[in-house]
C-alpha atoms as a PDB file:
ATOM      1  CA  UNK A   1      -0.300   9.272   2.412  1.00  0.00           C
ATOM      2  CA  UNK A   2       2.869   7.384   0.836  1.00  0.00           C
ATOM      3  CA  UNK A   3       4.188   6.989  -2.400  1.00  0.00           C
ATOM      4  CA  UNK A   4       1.792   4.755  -4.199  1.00  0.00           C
ATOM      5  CA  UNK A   5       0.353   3.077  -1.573  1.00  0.00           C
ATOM      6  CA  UNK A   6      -0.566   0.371  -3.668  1.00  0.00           C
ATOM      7  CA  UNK A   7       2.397  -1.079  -5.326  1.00  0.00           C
ATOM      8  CA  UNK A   8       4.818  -2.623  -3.093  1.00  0.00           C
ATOM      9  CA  UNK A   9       7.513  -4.234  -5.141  1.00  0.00           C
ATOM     10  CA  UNK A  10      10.606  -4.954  -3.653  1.00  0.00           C
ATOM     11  CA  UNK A  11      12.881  -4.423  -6.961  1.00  0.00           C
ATOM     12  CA  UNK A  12      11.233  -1.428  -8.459  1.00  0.00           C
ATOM     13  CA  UNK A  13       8.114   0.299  -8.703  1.00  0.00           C
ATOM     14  CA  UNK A  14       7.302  -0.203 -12.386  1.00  0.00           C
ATOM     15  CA  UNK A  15       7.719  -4.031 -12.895  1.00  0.00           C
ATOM     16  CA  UNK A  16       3.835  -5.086 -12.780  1.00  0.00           C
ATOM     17  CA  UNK A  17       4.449  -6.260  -9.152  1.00  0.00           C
ATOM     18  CA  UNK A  18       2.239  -6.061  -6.061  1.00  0.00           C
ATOM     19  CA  UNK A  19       2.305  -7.453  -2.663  1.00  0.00           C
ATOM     20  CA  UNK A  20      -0.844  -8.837  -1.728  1.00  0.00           C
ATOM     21  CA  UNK A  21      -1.526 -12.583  -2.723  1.00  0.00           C
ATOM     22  CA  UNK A  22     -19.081  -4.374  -4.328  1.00  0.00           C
ATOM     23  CA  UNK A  23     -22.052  -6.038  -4.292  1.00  0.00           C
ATOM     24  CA  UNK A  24     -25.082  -3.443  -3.989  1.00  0.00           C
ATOM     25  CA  UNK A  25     -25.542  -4.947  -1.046  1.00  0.00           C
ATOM     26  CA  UNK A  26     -21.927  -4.150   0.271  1.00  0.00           C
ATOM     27  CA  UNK A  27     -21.728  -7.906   0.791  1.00  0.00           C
ATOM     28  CA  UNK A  28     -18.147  -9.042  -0.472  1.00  0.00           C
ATOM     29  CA  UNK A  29     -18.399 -11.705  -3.115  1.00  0.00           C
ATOM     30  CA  UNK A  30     -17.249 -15.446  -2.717  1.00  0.00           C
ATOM     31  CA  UNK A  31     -13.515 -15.374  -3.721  1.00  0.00           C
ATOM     32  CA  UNK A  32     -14.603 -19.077  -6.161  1.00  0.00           C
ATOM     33  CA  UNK A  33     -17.712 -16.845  -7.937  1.00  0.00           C
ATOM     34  CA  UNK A  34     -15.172 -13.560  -9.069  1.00  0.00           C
ATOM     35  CA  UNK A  35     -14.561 -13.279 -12.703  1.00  0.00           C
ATOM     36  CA  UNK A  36     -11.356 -11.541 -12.321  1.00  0.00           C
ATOM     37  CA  UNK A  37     -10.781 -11.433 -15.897  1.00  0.00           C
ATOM     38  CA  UNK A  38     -13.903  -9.778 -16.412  1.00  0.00           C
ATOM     39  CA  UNK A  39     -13.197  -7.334 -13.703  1.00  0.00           C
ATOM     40  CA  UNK A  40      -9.706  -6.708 -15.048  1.00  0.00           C
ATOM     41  CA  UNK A  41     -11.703  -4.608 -17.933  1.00  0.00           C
ATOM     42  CA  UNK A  42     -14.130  -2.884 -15.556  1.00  0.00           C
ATOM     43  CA  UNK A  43     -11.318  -2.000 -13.825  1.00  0.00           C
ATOM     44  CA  UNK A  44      -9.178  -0.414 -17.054  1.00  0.00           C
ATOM     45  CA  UNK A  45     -12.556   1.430 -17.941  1.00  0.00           C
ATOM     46  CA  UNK A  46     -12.963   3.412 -14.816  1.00  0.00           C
ATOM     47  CA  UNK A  47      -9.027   4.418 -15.133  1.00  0.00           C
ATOM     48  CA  UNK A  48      -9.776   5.580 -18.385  1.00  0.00           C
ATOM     49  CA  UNK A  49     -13.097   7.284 -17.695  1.00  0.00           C
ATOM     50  CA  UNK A  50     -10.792   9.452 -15.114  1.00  0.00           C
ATOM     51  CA  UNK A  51      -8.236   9.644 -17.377  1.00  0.00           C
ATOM     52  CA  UNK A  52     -10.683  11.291 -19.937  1.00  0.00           C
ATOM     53  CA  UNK A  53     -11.323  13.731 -17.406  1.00  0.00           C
ATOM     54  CA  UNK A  54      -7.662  14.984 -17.231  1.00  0.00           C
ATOM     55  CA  UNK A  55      -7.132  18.868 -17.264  1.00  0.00           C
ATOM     56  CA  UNK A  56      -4.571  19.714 -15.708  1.00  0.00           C
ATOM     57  CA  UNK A  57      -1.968  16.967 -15.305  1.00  0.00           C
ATOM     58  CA  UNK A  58       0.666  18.838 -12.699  1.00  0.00           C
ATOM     59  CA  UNK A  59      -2.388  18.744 -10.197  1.00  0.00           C
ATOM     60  CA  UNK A  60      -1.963  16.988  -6.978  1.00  0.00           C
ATOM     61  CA  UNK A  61      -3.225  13.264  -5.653  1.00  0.00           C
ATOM     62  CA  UNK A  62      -3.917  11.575  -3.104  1.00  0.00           C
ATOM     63  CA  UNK A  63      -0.496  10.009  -3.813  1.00  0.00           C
ATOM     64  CA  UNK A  64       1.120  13.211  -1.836  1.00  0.00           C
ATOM     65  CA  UNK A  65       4.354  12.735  -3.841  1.00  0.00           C
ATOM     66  CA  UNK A  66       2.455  12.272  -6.922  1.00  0.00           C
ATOM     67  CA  UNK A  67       0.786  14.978  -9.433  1.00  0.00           C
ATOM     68  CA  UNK A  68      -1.538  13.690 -12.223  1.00  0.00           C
ATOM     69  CA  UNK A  69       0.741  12.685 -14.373  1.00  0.00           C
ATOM     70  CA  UNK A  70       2.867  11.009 -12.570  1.00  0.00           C
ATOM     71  CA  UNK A  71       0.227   8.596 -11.798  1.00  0.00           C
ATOM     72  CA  UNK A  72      -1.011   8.084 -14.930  1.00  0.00           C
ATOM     73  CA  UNK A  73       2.589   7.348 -15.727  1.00  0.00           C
ATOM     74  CA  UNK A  74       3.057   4.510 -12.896  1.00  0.00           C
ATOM     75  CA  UNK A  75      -0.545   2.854 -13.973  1.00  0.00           C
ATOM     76  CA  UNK A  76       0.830   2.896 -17.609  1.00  0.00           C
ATOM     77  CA  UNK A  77       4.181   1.220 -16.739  1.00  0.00           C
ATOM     78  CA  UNK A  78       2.391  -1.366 -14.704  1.00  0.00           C
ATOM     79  CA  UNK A  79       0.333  -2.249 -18.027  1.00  0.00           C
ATOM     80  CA  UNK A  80       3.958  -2.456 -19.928  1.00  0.00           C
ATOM     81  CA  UNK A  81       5.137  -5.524 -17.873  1.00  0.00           C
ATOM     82  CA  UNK A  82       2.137  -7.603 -18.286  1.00  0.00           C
ATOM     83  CA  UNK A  83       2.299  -9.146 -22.237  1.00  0.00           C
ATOM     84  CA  UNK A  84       6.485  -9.634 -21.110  1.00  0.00           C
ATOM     85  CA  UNK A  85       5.344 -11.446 -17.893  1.00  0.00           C
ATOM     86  CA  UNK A  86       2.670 -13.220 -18.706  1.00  0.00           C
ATOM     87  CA  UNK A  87       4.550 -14.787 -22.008  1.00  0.00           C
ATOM     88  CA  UNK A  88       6.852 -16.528 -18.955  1.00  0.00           C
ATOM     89  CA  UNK A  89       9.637 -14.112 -19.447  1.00  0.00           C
ATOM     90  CA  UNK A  90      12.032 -13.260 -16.681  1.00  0.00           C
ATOM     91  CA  UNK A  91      12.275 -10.033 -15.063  1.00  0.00           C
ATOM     92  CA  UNK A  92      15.228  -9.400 -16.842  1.00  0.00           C
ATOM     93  CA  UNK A  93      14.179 -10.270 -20.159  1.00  0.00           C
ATOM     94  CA  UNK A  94      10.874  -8.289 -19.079  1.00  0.00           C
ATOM     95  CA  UNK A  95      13.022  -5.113 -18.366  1.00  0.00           C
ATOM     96  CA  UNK A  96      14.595  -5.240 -22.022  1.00  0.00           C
ATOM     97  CA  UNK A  97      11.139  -5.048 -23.694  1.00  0.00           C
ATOM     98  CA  UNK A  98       9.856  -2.101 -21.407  1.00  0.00           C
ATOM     99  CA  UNK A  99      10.016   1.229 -23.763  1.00  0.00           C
ATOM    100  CA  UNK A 100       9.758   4.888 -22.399  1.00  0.00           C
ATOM    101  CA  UNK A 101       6.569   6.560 -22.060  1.00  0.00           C
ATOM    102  CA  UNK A 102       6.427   9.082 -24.745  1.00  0.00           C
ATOM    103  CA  UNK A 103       4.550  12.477 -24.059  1.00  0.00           C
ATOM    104  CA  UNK A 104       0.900  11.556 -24.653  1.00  0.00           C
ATOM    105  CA  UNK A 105       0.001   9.867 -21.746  1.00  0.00           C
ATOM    106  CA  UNK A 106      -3.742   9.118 -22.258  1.00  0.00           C
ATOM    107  CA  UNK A 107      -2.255   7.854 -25.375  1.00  0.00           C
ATOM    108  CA  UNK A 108      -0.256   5.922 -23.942  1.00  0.00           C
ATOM    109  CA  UNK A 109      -2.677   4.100 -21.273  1.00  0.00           C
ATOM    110  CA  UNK A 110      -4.753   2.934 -24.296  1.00  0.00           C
ATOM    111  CA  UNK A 111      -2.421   1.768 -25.777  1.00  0.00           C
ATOM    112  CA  UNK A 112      -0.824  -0.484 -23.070  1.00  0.00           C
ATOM    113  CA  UNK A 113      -4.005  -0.863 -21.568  1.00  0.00           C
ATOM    114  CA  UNK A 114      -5.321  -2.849 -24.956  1.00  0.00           C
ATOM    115  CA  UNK A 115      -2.110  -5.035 -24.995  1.00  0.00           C
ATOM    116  CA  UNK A 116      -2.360  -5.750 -21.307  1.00  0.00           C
ATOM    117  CA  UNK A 117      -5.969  -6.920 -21.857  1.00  0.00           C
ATOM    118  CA  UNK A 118      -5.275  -8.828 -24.748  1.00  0.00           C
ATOM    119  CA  UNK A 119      -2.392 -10.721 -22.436  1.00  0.00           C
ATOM    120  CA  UNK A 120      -4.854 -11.271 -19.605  1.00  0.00           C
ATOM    121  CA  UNK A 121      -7.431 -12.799 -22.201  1.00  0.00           C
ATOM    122  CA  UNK A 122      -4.851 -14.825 -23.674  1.00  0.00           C
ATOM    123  CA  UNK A 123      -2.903 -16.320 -20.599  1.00  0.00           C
ATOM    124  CA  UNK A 124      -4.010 -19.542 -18.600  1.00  0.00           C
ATOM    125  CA  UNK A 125      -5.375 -18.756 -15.205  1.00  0.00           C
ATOM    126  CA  UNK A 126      -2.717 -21.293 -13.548  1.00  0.00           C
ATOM    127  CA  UNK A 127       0.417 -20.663 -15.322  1.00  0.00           C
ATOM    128  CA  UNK A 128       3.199 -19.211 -13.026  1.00  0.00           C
ATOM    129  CA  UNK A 129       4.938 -15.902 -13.337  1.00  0.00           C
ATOM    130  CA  UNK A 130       7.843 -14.698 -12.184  1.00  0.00           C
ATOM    131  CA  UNK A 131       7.345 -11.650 -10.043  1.00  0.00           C
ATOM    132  CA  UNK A 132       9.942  -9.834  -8.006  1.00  0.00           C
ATOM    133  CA  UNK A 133       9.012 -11.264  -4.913  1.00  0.00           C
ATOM    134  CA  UNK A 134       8.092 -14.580  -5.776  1.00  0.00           C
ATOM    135  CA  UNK A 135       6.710 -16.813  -8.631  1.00  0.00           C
ATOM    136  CA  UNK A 136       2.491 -16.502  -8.571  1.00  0.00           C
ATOM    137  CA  UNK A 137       0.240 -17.394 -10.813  1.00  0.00           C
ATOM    138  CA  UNK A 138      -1.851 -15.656 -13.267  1.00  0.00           C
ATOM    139  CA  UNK A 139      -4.747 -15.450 -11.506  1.00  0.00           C
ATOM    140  CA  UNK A 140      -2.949 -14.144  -8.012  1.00  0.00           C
ATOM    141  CA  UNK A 141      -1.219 -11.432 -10.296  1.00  0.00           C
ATOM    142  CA  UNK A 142      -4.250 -10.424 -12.272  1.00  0.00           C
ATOM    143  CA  UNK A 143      -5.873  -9.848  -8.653  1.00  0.00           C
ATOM    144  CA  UNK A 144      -3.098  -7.707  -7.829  1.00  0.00           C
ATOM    145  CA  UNK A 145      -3.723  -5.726 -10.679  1.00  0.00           C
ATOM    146  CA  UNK A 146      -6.733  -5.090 -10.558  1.00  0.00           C
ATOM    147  CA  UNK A 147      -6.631  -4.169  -7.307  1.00  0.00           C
ATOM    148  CA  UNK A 148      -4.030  -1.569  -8.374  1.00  0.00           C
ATOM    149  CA  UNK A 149      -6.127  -0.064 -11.146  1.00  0.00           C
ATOM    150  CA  UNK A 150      -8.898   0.205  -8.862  1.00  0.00           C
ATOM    151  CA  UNK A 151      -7.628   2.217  -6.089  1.00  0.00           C
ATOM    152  CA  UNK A 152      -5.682   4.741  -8.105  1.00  0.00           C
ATOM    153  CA  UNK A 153      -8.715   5.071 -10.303  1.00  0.00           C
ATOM    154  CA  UNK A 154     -10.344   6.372  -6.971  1.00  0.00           C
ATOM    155  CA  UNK A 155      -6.972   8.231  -6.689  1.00  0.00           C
ATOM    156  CA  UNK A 156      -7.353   9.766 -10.187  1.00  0.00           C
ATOM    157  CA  UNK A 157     -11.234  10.728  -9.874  1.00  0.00           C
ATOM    158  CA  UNK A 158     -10.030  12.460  -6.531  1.00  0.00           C
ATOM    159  CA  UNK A 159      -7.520  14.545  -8.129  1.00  0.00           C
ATOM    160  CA  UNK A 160      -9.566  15.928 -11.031  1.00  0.00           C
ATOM    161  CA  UNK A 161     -12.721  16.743  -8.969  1.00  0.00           C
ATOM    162  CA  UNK A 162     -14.519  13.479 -11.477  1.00  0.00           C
ATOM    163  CA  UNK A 163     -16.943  10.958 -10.209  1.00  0.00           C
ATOM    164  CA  UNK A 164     -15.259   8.772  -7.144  1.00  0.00           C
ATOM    165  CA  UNK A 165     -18.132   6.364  -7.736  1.00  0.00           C
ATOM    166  CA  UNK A 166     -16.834   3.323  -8.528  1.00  0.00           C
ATOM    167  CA  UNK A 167     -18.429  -0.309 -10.060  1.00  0.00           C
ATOM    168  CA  UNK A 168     -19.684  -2.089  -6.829  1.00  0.00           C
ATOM    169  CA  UNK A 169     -18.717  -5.367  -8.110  1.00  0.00           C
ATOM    170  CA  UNK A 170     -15.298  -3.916  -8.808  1.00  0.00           C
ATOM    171  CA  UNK A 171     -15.265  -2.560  -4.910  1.00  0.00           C
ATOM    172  CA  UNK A 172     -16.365  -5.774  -3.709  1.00  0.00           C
ATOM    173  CA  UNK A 173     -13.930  -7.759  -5.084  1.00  0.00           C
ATOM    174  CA  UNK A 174     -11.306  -5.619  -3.850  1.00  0.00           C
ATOM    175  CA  UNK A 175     -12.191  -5.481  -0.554  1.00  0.00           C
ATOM    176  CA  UNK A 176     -11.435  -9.803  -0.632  1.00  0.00           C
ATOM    177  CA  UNK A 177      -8.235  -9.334  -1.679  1.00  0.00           C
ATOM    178  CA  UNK A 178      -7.327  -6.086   0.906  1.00  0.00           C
ATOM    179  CA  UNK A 179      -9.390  -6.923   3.997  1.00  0.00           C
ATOM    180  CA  UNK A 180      -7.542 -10.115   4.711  1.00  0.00           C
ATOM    181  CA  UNK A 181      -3.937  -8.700   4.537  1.00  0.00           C
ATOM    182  CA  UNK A 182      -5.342  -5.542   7.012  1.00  0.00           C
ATOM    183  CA  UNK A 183      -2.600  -5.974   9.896  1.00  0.00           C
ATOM    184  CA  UNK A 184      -0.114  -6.922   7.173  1.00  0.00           C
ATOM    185  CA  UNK A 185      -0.650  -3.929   5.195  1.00  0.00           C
ATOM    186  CA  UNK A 186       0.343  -1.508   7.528  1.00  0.00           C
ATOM    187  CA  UNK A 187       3.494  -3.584   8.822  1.00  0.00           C
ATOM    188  CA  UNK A 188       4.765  -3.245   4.908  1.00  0.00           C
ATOM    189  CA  UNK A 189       5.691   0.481   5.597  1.00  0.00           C
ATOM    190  CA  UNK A 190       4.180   1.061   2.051  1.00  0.00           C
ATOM    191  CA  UNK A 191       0.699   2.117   3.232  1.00  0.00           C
ATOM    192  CA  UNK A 192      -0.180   4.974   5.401  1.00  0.00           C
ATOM    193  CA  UNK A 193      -2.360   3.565   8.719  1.00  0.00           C
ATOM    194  CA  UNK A 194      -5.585   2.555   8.008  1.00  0.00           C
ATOM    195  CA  UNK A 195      -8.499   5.322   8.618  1.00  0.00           C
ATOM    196  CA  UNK A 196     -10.980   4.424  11.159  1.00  0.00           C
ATOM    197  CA  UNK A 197     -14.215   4.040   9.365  1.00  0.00           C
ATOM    198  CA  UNK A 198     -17.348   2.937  10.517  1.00  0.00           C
ATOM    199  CA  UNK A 199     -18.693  -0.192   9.942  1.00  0.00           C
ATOM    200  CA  UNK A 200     -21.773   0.665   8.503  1.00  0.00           C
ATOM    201  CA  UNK A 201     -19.559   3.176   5.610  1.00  0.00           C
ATOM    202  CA  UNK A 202     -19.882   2.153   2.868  1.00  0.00           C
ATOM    203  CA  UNK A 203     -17.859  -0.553   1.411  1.00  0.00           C
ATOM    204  CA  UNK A 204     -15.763   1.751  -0.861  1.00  0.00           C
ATOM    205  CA  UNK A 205     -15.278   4.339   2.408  1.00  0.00           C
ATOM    206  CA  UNK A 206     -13.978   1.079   4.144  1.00  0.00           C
ATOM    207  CA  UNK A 207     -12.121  -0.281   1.268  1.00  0.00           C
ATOM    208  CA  UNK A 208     -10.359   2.972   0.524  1.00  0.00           C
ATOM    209  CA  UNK A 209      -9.489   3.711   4.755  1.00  0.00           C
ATOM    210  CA  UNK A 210      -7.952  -0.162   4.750  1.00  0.00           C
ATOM    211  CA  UNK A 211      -5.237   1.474   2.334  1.00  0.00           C
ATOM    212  CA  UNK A 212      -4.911   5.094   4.143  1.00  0.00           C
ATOM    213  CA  UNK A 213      -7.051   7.085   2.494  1.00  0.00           C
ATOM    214  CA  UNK A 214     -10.312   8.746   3.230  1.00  0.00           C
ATOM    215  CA  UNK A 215     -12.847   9.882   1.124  1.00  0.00           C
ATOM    216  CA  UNK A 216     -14.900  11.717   3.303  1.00  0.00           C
ATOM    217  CA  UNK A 217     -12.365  14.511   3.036  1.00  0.00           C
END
């Protein structure tokens, strides 16, 4: 599996960016009934849930280049961008107010994670931000995001031996934004081919082989 697998910005890989635009039932949701801002905090909860499971943070992922805490570290530095981005700064300008990481990095995932929810909370759905791709709105860049949080939470739970369980609304919502953008998410180069999966898997299963990764092994 690749380098993050997720992120897939063109300028660098810590810059908030991403490249894409369960129910109990497995049935994907209708993209007009998805509180995204809600999900945004379910989302940041099962991060930190794994993150609270943390022993050992030089232990491998699923991110084969990655240990522990280096994807702790590349969740956290996607949180930093947010508040800069949202407030309609530039990249540039963004890049200025992005601090290093200090040691503590559970510490440090509250922390951003807070202000990053705060920004969400506070930011109009339809105002535009610049990304380093192109200029989306909020609401296409909060899907992104969540969608980023999601997976490596699976990621993180997989690399501390913690629950890979994740919120079924949470799944389900993912899968709208991924299953579109299948063919297209292979022909980045930033994912690994998808896994074949059967159809009746489970919607997580499915979501998780659309992106490389199998968790049947």
């Amino acid at each position: 599996m690749t380098t993050d697998t997720v992120t897939t910005n063109s300028e660098t890989d810590t810059d908030g960016t991403t490249a894409s635009s369960t129910a109990m039932t497995d049935a994907s949701p209708g993209t007009a009934d998805i509180d995204w801002f809600a999900l945004q905090k379910q989302a940041h909860h099962e991060f930190s849930v794994r993150v609270a499971a943390i022993d050992d943070w030089s232990a491998p992922t699923p991110d084969v280049e990655w240990n522990v805490g280096d994807l702790v570290r590349h969740v956290v530095q996607e949180q930093q961008w947010i508040p800069p981005l949202l407030a309609g700064l530039t990249l540039a300008e963004a890049r200025r107010q992005v601090e290093p990481l200090g040691d503590d990095l559970a510490a440090e995932w509250h922390t951003y994670s807070a202000r990053a929810t705060q920004a969400w909370q506070d930011a109009p759905a339809d105002a535009p931000v610049q990304l380093s791709y192109d200029t989306v709105t909020v609401l296409d860049y909060l899907r992104e995001q969540v969608s980023d949080v999601t997976i490596h939470s699976w990621d993180l739970a997989r690399a501390t031996d913690a629950d890979e369980g994740l919120d079924h609304t949470l799944v389900g919502a993912v899968w709208t934004v991924f299953e579109p953008q299948r063919d297209a998410l292979e022909a980045s180069g930033l994912f690994d081919s998808p896994v074949p999966m059967p159809e009746d898997a489970p919607l997580q299963s499915r979501l998780l082989a659309l992106t490389g990764r199998d968790d049947r092994r």
